[in-house]
Protein backbone atom coordinates (compact mmCIF):
# COMPACT_ATOMS: atom_id res chain seq x y z
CA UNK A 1 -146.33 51.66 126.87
CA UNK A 2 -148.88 49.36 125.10
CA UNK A 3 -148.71 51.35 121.98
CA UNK A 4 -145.14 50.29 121.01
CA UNK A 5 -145.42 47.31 122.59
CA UNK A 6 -148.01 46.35 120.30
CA UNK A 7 -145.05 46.58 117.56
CA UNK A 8 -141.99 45.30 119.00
CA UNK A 9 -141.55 42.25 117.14
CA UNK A 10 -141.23 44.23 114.17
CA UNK A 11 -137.80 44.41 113.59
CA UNK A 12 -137.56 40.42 113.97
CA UNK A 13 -139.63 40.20 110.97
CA UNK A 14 -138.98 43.05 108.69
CA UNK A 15 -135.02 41.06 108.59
CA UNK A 16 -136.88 38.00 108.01
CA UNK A 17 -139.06 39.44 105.03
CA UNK A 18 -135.66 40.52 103.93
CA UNK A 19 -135.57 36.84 102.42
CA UNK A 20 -138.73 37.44 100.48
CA UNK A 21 -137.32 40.61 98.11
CA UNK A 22 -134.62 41.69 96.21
CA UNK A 23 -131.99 43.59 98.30
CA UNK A 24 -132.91 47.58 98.27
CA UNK A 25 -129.75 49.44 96.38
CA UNK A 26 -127.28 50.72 99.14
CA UNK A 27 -128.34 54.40 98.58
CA UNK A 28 -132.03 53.44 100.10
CA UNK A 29 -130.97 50.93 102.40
CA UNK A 30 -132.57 51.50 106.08
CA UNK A 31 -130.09 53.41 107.95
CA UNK A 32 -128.69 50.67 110.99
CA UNK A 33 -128.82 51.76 114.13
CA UNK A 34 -127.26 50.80 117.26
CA UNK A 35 -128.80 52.70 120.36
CA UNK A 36 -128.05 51.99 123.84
CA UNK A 37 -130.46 49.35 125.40
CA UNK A 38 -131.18 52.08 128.57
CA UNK A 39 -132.14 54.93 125.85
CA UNK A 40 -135.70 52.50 125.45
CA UNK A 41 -136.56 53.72 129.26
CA UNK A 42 -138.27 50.52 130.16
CA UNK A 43 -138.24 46.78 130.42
CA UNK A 44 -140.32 44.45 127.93
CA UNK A 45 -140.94 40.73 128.09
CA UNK A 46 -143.02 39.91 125.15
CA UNK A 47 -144.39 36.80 123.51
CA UNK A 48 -145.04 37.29 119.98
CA UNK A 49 -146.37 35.60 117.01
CA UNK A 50 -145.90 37.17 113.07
CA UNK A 51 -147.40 37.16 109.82
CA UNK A 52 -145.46 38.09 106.72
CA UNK A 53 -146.82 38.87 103.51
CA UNK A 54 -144.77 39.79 100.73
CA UNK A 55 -145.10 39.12 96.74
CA UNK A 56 -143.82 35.77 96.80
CA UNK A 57 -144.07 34.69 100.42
CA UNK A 58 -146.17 34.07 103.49
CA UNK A 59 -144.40 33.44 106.53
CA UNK A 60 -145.39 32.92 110.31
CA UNK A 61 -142.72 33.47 113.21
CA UNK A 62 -142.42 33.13 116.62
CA UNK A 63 -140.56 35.47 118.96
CA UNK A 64 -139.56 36.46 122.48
CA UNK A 65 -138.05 39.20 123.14
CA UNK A 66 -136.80 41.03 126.89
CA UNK A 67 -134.99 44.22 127.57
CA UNK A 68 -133.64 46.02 129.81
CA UNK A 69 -131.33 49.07 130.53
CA UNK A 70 -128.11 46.61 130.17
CA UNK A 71 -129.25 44.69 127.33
CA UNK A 72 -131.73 43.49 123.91
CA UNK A 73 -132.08 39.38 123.98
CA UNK A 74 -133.94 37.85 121.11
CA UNK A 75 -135.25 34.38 120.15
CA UNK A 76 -136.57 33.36 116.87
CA UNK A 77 -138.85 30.10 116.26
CA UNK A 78 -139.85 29.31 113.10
CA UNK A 79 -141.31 25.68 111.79
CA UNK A 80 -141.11 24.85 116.21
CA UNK A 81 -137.48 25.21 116.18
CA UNK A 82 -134.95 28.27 117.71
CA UNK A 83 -133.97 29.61 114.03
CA UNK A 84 -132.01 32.45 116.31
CA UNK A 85 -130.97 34.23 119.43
CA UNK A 86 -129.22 37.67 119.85
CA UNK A 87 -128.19 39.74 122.58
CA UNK A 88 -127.10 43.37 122.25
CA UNK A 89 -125.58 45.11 125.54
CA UNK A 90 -125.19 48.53 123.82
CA UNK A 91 -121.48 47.65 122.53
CA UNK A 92 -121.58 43.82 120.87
CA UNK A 93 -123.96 42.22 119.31
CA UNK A 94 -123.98 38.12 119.83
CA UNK A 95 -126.07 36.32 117.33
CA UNK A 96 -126.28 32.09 117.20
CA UNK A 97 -128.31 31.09 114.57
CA UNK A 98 -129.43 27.48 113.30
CA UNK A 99 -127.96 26.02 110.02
CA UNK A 100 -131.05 26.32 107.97
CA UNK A 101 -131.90 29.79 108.84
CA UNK A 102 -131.39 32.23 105.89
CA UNK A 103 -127.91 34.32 105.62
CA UNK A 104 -129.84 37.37 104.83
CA UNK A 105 -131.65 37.59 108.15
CA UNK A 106 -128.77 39.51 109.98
CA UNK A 107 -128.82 40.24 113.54
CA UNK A 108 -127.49 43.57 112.77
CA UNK A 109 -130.98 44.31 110.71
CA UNK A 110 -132.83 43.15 113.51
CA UNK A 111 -131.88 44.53 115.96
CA UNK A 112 -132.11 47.61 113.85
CA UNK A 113 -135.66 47.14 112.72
CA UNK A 114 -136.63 46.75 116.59
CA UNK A 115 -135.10 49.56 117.54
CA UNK A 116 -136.78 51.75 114.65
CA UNK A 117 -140.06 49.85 116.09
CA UNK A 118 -139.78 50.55 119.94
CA UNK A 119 -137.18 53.30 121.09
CA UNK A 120 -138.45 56.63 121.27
CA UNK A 121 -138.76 58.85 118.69
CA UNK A 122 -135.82 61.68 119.26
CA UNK A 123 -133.48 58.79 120.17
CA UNK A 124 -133.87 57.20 116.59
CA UNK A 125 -133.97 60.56 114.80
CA UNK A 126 -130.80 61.82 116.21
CA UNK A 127 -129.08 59.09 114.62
CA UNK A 128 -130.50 58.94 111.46
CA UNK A 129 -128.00 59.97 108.41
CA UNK A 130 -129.28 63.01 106.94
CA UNK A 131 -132.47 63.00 104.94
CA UNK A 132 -134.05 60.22 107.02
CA UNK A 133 -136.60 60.93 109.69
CA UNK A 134 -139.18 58.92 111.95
CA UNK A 135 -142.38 61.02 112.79
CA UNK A 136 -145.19 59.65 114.76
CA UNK A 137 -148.45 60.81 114.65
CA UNK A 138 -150.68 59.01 116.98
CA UNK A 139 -150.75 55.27 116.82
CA UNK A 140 -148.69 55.96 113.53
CA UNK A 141 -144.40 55.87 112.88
CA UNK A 142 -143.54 56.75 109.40
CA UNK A 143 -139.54 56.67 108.11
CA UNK A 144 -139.06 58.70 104.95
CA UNK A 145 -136.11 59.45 103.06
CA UNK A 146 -135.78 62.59 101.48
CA UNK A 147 -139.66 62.99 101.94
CA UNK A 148 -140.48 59.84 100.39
CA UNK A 149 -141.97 56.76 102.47
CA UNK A 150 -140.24 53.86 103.03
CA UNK A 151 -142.06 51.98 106.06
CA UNK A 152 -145.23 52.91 107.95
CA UNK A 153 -146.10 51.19 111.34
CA UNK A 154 -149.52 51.44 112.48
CA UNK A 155 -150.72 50.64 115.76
CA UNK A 156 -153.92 48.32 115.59
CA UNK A 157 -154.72 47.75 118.99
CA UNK A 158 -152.98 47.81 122.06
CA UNK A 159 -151.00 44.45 121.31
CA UNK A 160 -151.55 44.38 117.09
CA UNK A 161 -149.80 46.39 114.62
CA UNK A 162 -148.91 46.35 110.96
CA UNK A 163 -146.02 47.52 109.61
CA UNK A 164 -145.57 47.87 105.86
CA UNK A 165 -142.53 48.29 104.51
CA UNK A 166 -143.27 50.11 101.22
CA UNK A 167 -139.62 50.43 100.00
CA UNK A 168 -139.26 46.61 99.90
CA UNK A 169 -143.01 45.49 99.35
CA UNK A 170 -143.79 43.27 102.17
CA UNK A 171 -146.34 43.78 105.46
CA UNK A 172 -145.49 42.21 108.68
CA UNK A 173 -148.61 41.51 111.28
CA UNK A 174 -147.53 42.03 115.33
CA UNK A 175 -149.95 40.06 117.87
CA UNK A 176 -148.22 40.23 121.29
CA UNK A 177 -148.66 39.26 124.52
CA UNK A 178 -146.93 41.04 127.28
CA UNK A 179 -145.44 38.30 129.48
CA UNK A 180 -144.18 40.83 131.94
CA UNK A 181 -147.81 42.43 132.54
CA UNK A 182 -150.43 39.58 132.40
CA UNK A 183 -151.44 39.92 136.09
CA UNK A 184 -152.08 43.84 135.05
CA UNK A 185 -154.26 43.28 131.88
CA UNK A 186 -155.97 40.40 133.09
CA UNK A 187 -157.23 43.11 135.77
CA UNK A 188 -157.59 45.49 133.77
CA UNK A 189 -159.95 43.71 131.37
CA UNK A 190 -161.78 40.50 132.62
CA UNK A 191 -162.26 39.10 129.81
């Protein structure tokens, strides 16, 4: 469970890096997907906090996510203010977002991205067009397109990843804390 944990705020960001690069030609755009809340087979409650680095743009967000069987909700700070909130039940996707936050961060990307970051593996890959695939290897997930690589998320630790989205250039950092589990890992580790 820790290991995608570790990279569920993923998807948040990889929209929001969206901002920081030219938009990829419609024949390599990331395939969107829309899986059923209940096909991730367990609740999270996460805390996160993100670092994006891309060619012409460093960016730090905030996030909370929780899901469920039923549903995906999704908050977005950025400069200490809600930039956005979504909730996807597994039919509609509700997005509110604030004035000032960019038109090219869609919810439909996010919640994409997330998904690509957290649900298992055969879920995403049976509904990927064809020519895509997700293989994981370890603490590894890579997405290729007709064999070449387009992202690569790479578990760090058991709350830190790095995903690097080759295709468009950027790398997104993942520190999380699981809000739903604290009581566990503080016994777990005492430190």
């Amino acid at each position: 469970m820790q290991r995608l944990t570790a990279i569920a705020a993923a998807a948040a960001a990889l929209a929001l890096a969206g901002c920081a690069t030219a938009p990829a030609p419609a024949a390599h755009a990331t395939p969107q997907l829309r899986l059923a809340p209940a096909l991730l087979g367990r609740p999270l409650n996460l805390q996160q906090h993100l670092t994006l680095r891309a060619p012409a743009r460093n960016q730090q967000l905030d996030v909370l996510l929780e899901a469920d069987a039923r549903h995906v909700q999704l908050g977005l700070v950025a400069m200490g203010q809600v930039a956005a909130r979504l909730d996807w039940d597994g039919t509609t996707l509700t997005e509110s977002r604030a004035p000032w936050w960019p038109q090219e961060v869609s919810g439909a990307r996010i919640l994409s991205d997330l998904q690509l970051t957290l649900w298992p593996v055969d879920a995403i890959q049976a509904a990927l067009p064809s020519g895509w695939r997700l293989v994981e290897d370890g603490d590894v997930r890579t997405l290729t397109q007709d064999g070449q690589v387009v992202a690569v998320i790479t578990r760090l630790g058991p709350l830190s990843a790095l995903f690097d989205q080759q295709r468009e250039h950027f790398q997104l950092r993942i520190e999380s804390r699981d809000l739903g589990n604290d009581a566990a890992a503080a016994s777990d580790n005492p430190t």
